[in-house]
C-alpha atoms as a PDB file:
ATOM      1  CA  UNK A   1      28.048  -3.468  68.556  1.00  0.00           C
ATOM      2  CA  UNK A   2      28.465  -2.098  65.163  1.00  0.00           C
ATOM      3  CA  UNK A   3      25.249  -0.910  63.327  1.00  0.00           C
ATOM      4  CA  UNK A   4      22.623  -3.194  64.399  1.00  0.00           C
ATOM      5  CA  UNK A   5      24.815  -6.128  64.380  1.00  0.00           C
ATOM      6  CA  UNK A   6      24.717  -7.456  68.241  1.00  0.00           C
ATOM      7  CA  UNK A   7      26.245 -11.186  67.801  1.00  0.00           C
ATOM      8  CA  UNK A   8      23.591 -13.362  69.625  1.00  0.00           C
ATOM      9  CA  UNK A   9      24.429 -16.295  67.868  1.00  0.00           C
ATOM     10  CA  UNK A  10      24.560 -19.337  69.945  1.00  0.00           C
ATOM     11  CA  UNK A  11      22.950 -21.111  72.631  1.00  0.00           C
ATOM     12  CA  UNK A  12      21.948 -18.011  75.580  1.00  0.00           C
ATOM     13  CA  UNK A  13      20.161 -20.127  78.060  1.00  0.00           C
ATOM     14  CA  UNK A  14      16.934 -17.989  80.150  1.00  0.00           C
ATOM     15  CA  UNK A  15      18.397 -19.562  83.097  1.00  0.00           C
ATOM     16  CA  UNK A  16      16.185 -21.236  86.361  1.00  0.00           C
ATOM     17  CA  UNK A  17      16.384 -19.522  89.549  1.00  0.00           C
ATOM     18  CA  UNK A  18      16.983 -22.026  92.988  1.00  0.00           C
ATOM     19  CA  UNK A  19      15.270 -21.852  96.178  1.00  0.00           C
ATOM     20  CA  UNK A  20      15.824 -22.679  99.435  1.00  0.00           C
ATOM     21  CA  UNK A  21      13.836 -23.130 102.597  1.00  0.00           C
ATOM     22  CA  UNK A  22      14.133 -20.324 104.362  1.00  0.00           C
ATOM     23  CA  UNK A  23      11.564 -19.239 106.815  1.00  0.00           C
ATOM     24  CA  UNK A  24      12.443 -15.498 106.742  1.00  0.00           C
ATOM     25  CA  UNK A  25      12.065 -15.259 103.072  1.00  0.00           C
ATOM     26  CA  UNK A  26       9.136 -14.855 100.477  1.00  0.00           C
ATOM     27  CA  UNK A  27       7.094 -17.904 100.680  1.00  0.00           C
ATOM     28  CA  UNK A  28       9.835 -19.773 102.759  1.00  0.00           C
ATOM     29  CA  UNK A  29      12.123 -19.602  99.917  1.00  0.00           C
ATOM     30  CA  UNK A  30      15.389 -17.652  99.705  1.00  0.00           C
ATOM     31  CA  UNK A  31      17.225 -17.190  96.753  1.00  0.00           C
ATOM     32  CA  UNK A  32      20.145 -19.839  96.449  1.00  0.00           C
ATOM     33  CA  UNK A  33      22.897 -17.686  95.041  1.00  0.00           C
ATOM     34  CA  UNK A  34      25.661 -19.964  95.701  1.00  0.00           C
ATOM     35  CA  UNK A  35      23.840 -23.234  93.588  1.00  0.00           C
ATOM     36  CA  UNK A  36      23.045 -20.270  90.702  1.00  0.00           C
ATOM     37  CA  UNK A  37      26.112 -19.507  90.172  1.00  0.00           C
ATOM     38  CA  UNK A  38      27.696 -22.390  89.499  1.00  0.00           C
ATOM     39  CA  UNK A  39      24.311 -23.476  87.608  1.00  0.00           C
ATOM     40  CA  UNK A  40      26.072 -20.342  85.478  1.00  0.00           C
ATOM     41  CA  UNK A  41      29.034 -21.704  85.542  1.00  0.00           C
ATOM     42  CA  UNK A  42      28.142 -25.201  84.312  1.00  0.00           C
ATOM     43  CA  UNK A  43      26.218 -23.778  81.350  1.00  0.00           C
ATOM     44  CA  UNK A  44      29.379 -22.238  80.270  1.00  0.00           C
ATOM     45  CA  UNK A  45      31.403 -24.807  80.569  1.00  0.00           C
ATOM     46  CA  UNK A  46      29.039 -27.100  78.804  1.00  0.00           C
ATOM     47  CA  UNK A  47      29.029 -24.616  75.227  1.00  0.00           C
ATOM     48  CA  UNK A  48      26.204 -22.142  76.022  1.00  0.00           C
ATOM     49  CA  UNK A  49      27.204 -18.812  74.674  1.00  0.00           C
ATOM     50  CA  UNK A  50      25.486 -16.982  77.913  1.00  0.00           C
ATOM     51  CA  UNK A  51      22.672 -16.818  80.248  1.00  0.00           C
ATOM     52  CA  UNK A  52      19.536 -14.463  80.639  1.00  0.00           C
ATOM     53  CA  UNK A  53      18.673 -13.848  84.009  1.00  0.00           C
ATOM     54  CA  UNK A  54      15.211 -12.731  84.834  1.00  0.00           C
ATOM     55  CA  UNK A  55      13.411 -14.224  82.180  1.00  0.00           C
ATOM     56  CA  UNK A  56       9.996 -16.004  83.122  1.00  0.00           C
ATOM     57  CA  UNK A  57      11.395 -18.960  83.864  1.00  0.00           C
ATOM     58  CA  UNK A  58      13.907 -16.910  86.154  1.00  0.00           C
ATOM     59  CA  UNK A  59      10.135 -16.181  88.038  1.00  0.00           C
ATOM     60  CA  UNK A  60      11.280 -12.934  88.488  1.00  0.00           C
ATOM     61  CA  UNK A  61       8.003 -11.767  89.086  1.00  0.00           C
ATOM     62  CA  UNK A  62       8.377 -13.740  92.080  1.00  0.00           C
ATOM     63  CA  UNK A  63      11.169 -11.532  93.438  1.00  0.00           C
ATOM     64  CA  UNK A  64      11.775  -8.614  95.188  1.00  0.00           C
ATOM     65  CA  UNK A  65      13.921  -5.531  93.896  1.00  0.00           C
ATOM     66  CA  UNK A  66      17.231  -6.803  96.066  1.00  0.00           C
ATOM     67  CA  UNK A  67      16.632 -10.560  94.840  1.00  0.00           C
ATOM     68  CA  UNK A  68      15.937  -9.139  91.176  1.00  0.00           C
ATOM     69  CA  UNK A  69      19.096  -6.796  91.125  1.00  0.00           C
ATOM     70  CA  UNK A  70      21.412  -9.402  92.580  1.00  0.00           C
ATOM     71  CA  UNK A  71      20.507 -12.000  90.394  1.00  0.00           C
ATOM     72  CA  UNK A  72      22.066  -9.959  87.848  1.00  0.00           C
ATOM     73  CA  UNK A  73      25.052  -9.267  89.597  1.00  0.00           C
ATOM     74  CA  UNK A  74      25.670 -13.272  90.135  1.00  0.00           C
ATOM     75  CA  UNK A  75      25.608 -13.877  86.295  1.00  0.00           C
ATOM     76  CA  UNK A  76      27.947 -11.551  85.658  1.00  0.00           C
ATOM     77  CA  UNK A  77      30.205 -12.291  88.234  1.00  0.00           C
ATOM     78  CA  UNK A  78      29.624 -16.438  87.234  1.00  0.00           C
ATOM     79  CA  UNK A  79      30.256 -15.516  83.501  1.00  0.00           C
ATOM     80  CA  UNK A  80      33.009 -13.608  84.084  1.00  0.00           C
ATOM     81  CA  UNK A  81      33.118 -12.625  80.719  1.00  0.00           C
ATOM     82  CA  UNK A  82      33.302 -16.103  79.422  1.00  0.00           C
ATOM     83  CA  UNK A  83      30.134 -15.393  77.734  1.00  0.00           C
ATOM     84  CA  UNK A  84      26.726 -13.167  77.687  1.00  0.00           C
ATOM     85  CA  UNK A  85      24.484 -11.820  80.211  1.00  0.00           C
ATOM     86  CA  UNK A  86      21.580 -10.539  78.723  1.00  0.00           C
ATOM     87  CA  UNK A  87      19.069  -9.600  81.352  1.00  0.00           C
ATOM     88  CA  UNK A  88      15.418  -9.701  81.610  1.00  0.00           C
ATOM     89  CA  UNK A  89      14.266  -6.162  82.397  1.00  0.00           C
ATOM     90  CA  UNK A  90      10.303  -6.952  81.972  1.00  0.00           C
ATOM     91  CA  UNK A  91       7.819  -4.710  83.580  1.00  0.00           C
ATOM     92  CA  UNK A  92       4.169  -3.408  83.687  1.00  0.00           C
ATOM     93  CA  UNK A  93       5.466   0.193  82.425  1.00  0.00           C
ATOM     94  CA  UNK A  94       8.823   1.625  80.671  1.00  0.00           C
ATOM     95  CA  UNK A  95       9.461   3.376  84.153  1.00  0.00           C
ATOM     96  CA  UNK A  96       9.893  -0.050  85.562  1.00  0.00           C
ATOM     97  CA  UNK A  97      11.401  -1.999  82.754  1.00  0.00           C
ATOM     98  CA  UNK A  98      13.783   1.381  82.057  1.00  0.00           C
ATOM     99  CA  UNK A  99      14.998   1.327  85.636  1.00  0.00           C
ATOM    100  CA  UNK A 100      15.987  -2.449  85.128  1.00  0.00           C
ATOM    101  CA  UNK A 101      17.825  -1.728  81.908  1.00  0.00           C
ATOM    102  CA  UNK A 102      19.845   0.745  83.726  1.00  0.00           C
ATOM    103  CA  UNK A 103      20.581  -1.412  86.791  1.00  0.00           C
ATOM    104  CA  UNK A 104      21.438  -4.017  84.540  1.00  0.00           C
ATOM    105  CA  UNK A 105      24.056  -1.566  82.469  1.00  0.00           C
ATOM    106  CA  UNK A 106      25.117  -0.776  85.708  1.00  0.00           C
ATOM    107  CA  UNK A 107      25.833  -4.329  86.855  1.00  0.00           C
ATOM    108  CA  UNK A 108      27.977  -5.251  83.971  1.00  0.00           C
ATOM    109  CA  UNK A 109      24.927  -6.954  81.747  1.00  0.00           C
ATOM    110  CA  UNK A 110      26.242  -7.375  77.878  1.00  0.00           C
ATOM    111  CA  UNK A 111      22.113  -6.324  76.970  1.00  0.00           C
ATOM    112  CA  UNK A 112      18.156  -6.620  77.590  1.00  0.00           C
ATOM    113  CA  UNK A 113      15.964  -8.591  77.092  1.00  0.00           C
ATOM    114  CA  UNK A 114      12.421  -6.910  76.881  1.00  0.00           C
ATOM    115  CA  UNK A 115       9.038  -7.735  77.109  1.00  0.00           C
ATOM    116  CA  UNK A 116       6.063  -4.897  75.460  1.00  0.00           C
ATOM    117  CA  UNK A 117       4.167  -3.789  78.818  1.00  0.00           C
ATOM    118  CA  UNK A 118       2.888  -6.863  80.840  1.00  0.00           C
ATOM    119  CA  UNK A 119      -0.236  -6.930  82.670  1.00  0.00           C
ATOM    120  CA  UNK A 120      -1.665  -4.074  79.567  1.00  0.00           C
ATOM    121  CA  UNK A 121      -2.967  -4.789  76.776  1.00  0.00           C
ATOM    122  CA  UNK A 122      -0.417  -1.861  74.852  1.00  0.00           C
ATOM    123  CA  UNK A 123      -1.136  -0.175  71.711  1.00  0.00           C
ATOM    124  CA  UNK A 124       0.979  -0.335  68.597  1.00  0.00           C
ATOM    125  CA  UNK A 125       2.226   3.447  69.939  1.00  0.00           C
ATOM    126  CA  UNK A 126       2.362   2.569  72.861  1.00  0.00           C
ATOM    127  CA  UNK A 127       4.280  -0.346  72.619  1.00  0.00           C
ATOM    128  CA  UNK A 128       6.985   1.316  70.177  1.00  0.00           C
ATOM    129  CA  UNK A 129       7.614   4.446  72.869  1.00  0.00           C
ATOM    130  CA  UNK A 130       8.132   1.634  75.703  1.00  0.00           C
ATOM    131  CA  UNK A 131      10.628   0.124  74.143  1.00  0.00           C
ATOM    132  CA  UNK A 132      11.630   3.624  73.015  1.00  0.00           C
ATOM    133  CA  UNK A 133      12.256   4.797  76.728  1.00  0.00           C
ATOM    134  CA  UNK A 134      14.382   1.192  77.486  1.00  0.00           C
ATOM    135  CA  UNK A 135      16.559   1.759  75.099  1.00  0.00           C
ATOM    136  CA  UNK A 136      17.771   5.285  76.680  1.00  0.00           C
ATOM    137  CA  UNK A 137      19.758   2.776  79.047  1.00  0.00           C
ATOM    138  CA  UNK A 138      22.118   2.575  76.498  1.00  0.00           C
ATOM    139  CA  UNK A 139      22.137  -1.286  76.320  1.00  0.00           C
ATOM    140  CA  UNK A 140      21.446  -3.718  73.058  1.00  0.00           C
ATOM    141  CA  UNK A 141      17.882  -4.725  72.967  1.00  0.00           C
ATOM    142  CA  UNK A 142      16.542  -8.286  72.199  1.00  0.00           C
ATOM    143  CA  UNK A 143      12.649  -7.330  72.239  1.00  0.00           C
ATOM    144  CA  UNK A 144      10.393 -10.325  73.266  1.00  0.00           C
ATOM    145  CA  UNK A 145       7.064 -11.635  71.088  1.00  0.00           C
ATOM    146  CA  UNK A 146       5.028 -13.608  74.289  1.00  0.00           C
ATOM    147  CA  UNK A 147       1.654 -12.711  73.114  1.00  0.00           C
ATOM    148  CA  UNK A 148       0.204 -15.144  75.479  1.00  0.00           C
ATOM    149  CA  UNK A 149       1.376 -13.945  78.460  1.00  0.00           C
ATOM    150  CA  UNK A 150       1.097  -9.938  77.437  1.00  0.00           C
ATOM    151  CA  UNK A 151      -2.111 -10.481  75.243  1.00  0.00           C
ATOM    152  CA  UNK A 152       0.452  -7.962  72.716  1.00  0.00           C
ATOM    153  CA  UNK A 153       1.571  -9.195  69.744  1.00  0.00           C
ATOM    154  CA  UNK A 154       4.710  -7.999  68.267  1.00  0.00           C
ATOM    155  CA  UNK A 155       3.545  -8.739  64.750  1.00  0.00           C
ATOM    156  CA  UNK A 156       6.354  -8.571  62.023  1.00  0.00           C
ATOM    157  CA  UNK A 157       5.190  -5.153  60.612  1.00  0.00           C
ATOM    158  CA  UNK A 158       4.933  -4.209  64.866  1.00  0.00           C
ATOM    159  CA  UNK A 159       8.862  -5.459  64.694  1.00  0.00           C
ATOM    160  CA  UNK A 160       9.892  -3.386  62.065  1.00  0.00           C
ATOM    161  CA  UNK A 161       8.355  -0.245  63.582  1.00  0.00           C
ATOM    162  CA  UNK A 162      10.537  -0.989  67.143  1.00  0.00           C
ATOM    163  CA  UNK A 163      13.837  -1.937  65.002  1.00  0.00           C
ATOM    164  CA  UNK A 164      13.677   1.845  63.916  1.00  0.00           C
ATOM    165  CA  UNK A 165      15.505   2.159  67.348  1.00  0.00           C
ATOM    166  CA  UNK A 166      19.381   2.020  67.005  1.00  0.00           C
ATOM    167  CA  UNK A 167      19.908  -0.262  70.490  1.00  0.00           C
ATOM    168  CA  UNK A 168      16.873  -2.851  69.153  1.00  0.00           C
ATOM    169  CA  UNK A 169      19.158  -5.963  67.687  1.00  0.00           C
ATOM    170  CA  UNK A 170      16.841  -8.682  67.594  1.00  0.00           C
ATOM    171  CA  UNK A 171      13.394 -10.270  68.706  1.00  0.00           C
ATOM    172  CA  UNK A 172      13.143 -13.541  70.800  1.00  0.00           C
ATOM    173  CA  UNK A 173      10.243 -15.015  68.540  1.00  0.00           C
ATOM    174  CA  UNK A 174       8.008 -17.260  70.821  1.00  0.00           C
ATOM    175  CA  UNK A 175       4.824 -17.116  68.809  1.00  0.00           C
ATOM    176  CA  UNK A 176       4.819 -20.614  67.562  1.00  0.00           C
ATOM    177  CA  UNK A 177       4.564 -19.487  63.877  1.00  0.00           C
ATOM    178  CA  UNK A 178       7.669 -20.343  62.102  1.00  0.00           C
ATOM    179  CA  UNK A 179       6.451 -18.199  58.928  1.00  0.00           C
ATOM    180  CA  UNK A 180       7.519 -15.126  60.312  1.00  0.00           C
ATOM    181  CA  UNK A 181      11.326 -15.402  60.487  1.00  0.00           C
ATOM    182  CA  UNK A 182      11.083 -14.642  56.675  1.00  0.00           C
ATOM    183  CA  UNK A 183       8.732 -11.827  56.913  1.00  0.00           C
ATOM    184  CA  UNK A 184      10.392 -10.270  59.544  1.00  0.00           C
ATOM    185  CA  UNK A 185      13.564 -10.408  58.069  1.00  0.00           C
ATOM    186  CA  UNK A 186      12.299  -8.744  54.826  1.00  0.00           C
ATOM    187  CA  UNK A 187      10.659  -6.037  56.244  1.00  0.00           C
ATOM    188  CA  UNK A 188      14.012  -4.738  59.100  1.00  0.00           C
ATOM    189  CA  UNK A 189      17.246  -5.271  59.589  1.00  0.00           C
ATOM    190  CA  UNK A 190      16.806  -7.293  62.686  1.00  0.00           C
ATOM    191  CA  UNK A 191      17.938 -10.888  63.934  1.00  0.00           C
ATOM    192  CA  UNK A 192      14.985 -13.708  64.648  1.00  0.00           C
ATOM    193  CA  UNK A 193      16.277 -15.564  67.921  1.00  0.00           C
ATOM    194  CA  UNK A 194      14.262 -18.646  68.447  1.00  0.00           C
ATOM    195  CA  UNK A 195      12.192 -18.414  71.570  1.00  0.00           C
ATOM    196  CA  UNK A 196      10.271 -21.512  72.002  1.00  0.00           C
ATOM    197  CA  UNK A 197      12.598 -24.272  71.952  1.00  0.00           C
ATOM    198  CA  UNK A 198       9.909 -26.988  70.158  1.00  0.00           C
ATOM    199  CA  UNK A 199      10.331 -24.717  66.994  1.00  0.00           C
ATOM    200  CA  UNK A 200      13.947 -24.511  67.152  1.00  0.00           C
ATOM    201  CA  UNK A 201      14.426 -26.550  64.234  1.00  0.00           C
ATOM    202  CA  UNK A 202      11.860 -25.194  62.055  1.00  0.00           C
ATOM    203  CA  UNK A 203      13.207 -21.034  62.771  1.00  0.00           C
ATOM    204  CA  UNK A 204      16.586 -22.126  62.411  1.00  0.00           C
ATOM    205  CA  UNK A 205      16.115 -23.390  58.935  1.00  0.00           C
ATOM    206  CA  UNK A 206      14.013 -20.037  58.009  1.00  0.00           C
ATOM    207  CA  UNK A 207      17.522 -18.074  59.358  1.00  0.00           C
ATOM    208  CA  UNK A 208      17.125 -17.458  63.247  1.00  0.00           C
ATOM    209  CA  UNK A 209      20.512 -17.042  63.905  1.00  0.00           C
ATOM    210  CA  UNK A 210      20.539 -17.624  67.838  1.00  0.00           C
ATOM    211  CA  UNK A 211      18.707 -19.495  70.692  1.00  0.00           C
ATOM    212  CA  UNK A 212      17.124 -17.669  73.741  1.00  0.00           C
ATOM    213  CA  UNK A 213      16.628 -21.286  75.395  1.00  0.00           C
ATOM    214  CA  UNK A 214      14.940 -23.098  78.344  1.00  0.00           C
ATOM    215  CA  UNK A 215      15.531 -26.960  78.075  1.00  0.00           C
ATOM    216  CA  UNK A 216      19.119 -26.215  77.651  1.00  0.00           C
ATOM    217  CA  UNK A 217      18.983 -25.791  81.728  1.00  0.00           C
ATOM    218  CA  UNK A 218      18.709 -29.666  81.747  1.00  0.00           C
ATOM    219  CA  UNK A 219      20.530 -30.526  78.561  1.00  0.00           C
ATOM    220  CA  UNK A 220      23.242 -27.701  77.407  1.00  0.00           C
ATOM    221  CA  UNK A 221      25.658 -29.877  75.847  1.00  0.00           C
ATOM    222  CA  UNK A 222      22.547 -31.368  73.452  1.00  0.00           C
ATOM    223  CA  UNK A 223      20.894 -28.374  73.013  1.00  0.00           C
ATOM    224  CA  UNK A 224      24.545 -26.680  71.819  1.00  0.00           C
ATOM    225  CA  UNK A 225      25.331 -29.830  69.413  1.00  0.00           C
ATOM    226  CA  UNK A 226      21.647 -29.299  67.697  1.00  0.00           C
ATOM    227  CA  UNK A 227      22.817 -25.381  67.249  1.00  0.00           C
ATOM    228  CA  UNK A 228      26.109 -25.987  66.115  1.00  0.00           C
ATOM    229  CA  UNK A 229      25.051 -28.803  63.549  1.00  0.00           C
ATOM    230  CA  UNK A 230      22.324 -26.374  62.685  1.00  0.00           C
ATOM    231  CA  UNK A 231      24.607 -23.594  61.475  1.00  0.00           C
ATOM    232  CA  UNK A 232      27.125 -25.913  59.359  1.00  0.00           C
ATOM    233  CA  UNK A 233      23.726 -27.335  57.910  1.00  0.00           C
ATOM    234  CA  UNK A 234      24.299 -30.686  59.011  1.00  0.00           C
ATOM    235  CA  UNK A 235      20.463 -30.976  59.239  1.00  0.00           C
ATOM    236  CA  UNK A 236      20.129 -34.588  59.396  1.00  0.00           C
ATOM    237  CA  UNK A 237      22.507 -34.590  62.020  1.00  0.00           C
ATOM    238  CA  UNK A 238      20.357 -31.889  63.976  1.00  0.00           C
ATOM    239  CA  UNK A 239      17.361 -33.435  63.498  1.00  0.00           C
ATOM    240  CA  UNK A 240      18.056 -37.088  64.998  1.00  0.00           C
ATOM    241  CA  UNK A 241      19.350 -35.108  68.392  1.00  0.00           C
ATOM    242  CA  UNK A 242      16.100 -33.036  67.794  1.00  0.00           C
ATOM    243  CA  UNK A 243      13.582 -35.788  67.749  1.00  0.00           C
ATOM    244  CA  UNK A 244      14.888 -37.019  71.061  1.00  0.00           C
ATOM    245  CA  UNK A 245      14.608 -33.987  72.749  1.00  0.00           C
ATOM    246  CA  UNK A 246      11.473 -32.154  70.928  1.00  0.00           C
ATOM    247  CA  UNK A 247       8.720 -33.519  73.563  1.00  0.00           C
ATOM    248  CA  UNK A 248      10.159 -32.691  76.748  1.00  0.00           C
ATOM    249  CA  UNK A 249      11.203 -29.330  74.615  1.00  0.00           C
ATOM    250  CA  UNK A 250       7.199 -28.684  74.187  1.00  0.00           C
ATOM    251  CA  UNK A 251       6.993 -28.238  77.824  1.00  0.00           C
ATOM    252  CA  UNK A 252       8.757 -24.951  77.472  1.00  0.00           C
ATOM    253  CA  UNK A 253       5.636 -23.568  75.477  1.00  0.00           C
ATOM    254  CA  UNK A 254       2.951 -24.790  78.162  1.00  0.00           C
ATOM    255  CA  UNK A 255       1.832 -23.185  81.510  1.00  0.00           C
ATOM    256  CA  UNK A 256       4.054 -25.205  83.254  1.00  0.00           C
ATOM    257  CA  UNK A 257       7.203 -24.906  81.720  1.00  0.00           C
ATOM    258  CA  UNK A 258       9.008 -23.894  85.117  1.00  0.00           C
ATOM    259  CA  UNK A 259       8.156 -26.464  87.284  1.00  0.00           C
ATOM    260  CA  UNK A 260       8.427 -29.134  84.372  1.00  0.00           C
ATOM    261  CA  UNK A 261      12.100 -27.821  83.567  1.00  0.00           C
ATOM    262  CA  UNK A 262      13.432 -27.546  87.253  1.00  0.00           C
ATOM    263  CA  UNK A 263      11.702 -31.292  87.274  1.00  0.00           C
ATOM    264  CA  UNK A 264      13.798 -32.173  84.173  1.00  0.00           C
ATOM    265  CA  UNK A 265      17.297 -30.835  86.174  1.00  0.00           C
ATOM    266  CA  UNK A 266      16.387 -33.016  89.432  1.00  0.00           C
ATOM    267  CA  UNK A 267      16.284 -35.692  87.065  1.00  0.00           C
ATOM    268  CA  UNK A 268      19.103 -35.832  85.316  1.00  0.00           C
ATOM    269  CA  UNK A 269      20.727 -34.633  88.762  1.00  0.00           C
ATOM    270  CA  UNK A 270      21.160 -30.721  88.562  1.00  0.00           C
ATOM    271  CA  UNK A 271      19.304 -29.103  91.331  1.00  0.00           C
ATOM    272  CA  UNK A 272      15.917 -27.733  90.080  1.00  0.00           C
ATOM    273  CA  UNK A 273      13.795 -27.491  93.263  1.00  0.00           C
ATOM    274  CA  UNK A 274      10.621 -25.523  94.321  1.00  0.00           C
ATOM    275  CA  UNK A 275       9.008 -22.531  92.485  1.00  0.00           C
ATOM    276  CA  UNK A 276       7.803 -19.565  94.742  1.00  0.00           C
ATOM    277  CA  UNK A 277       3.861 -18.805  93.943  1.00  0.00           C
ATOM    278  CA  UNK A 278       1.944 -17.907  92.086  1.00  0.00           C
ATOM    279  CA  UNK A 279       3.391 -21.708  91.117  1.00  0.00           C
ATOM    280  CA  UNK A 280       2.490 -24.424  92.583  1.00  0.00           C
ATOM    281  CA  UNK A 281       4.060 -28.329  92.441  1.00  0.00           C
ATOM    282  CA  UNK A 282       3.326 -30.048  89.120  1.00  0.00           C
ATOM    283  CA  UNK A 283      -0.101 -31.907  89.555  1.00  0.00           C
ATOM    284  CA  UNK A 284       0.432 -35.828  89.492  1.00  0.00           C
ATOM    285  CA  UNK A 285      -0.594 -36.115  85.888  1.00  0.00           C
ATOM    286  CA  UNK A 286       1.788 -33.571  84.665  1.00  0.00           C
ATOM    287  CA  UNK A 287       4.399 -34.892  86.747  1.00  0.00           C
ATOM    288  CA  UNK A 288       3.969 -38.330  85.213  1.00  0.00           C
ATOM    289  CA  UNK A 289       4.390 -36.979  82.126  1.00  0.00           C
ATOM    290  CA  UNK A 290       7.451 -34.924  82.313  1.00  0.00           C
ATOM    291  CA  UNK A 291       9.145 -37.991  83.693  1.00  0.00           C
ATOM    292  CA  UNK A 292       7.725 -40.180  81.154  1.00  0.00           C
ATOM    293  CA  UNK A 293       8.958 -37.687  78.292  1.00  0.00           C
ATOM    294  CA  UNK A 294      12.658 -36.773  79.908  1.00  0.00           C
ATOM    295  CA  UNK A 295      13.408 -40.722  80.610  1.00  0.00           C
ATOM    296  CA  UNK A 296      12.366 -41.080  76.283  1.00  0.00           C
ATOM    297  CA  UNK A 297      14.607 -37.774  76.014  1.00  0.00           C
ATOM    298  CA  UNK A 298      17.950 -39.652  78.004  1.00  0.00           C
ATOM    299  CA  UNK A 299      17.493 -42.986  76.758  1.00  0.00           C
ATOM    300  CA  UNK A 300      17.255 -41.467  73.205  1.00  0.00           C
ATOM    301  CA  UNK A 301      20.304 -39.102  73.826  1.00  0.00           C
ATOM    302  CA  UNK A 302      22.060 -41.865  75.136  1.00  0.00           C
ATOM    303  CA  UNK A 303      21.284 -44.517  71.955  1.00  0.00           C
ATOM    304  CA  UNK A 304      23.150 -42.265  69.523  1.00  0.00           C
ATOM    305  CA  UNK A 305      26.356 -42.166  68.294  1.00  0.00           C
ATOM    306  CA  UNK A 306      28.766 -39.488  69.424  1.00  0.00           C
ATOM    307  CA  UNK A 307      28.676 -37.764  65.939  1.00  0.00           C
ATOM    308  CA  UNK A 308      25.390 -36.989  66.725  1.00  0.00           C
ATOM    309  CA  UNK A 309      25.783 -35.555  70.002  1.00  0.00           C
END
């Protein structure tokens, strides 16, 4: 890390957690260590650049502090160095979410990723000095625009007030609103990361320079070729291998997107498997459609010519 420059380019995939029944565990479900890291392993060796571990669709909500903590340690020991681990540290206060940066430096994590306070609606202030107290962990910061789940909005001007801090390097941009990749970008000195992966195509054009990813967890070696064409502007390229992929990828901005995703890996036979609660099984009409929109997404992938892909 030199400056603010944090290289995040590439495909860093928020990876899915797997259960297993267990009837000692949370909710009958234990942790499945073993299956995550080679689901690590395989995203590497498919041409992701790294994984983020305890990211939403991580659920790591769902976990407790010795699930949360080891998950970390698993990526970095599956990595091994082969790529990035950059770890969700979310929490309800900078107490909580500092403690997880720290752990995370601890466990060998490359950096952060950070939500503003969950569960509070933060002010400006309030939101700057949170991310002010994560960064004491010492640990590059990709801050995280979710407005929907925080009900905080890291607007661009809100951005350029948190890149004043030397360890924020970037902002995972999952607002929907492709106009502010520009705006951001003229007002700090601070990378745009696409967040929601049915806008991929739109930020990458406007200069997001990296992909903090969900869909890639059922199609890594697509979702890298898209990227990579991306960058040497081979947009026609990217955009065929887009159009296949773009309505399962609209899943990752809806309620459901964990269940639909770990649906989308039993499908195309990766092991996906049960969420803990708060989430529930898909109901029949969602699970209709995911399967309707990732058998479109394969036979589409699979009609193209290897150029594309």
């Amino acid at each position: 890390m030199t400056g603010k420059r944090f290289d995040l380019g590439g495909v860093i995939v928020a990876t899915a957690l797997p259960f297993k029944a267990d009837d000692s565990a949370p909710a009958g479900l234990a942790v499945d260590y073993d299956r995550y890291a080679e689901h690590c392993e395989w995203l590497i060796d498919n041409g992701c650049r790294g994984v983020g571990p305890n990211g939403s669709l991580g659920e790591y909500s769902s976990l407790t502090d010795e699930e949360r903590r080891r998950v970390v340690q698993v990526a970095v020991e599956a990595v091994g160095g082969r790529g990035l681990v950059v770890a969700g540290v979310h929490g309800a206060g900078w107490h909580q979410a500092k403690h997880w940066a720290e752990l995370a430096k601890a466990d060998g994590a490359d950096g952060v990723l950070a939500l503003p306070p969950t569960l509070y609606r933060a002010s400006e202030e309030q939101v700057v000095d949170h991310y002010r107290h994560i960064a004491e962990a010492g640990l590059p910061m990709m801050i995280y625009n979710n407005p929907f789940d925080t009900k905080v909005d890291l607007v661009p001007r809100l951005v350029a007030k948190i890149a004043e801090i030397d360890e924020v390097v970037a902002v995972k941009e999952f607002s929907g609103d492709v106009r502010r990749a520009f705006e951001i970008r003229e007002l700090c000195d601070i990378d745009v990361i696409a967040g929601a992966d049915d806008v991929l195509f739109e930020l990458m054009v406007d200069g997001a320079v990296g992909w903090f990813a969900g869909f890639p967890n059922t199609f890594p070696a697509e979702s890298v070729a898209i990227y990579d064409h991306m960058v040497a502007g081979r947009y026609d390229q990217a955009r065929e291998l887009y159009k296949q992929l773009v309505a399962v990828f609209r899943w990752d901005s809806r309620t459901e997107f964990v269940q639909a995703i770990k649906l989308g890996m039993d499908m195309v036979g990766r092991y996906g498997g049960p969420c803990r609660p708060p989430r529930g099984p898909l109901t029949p009409e969602h699970e209709q459609q995911v399967r309707a929109d990732m058998e479109r997404a394969v036979a589409g992938v699979a009609a193209l010519s290897p150029a594309t892909v």
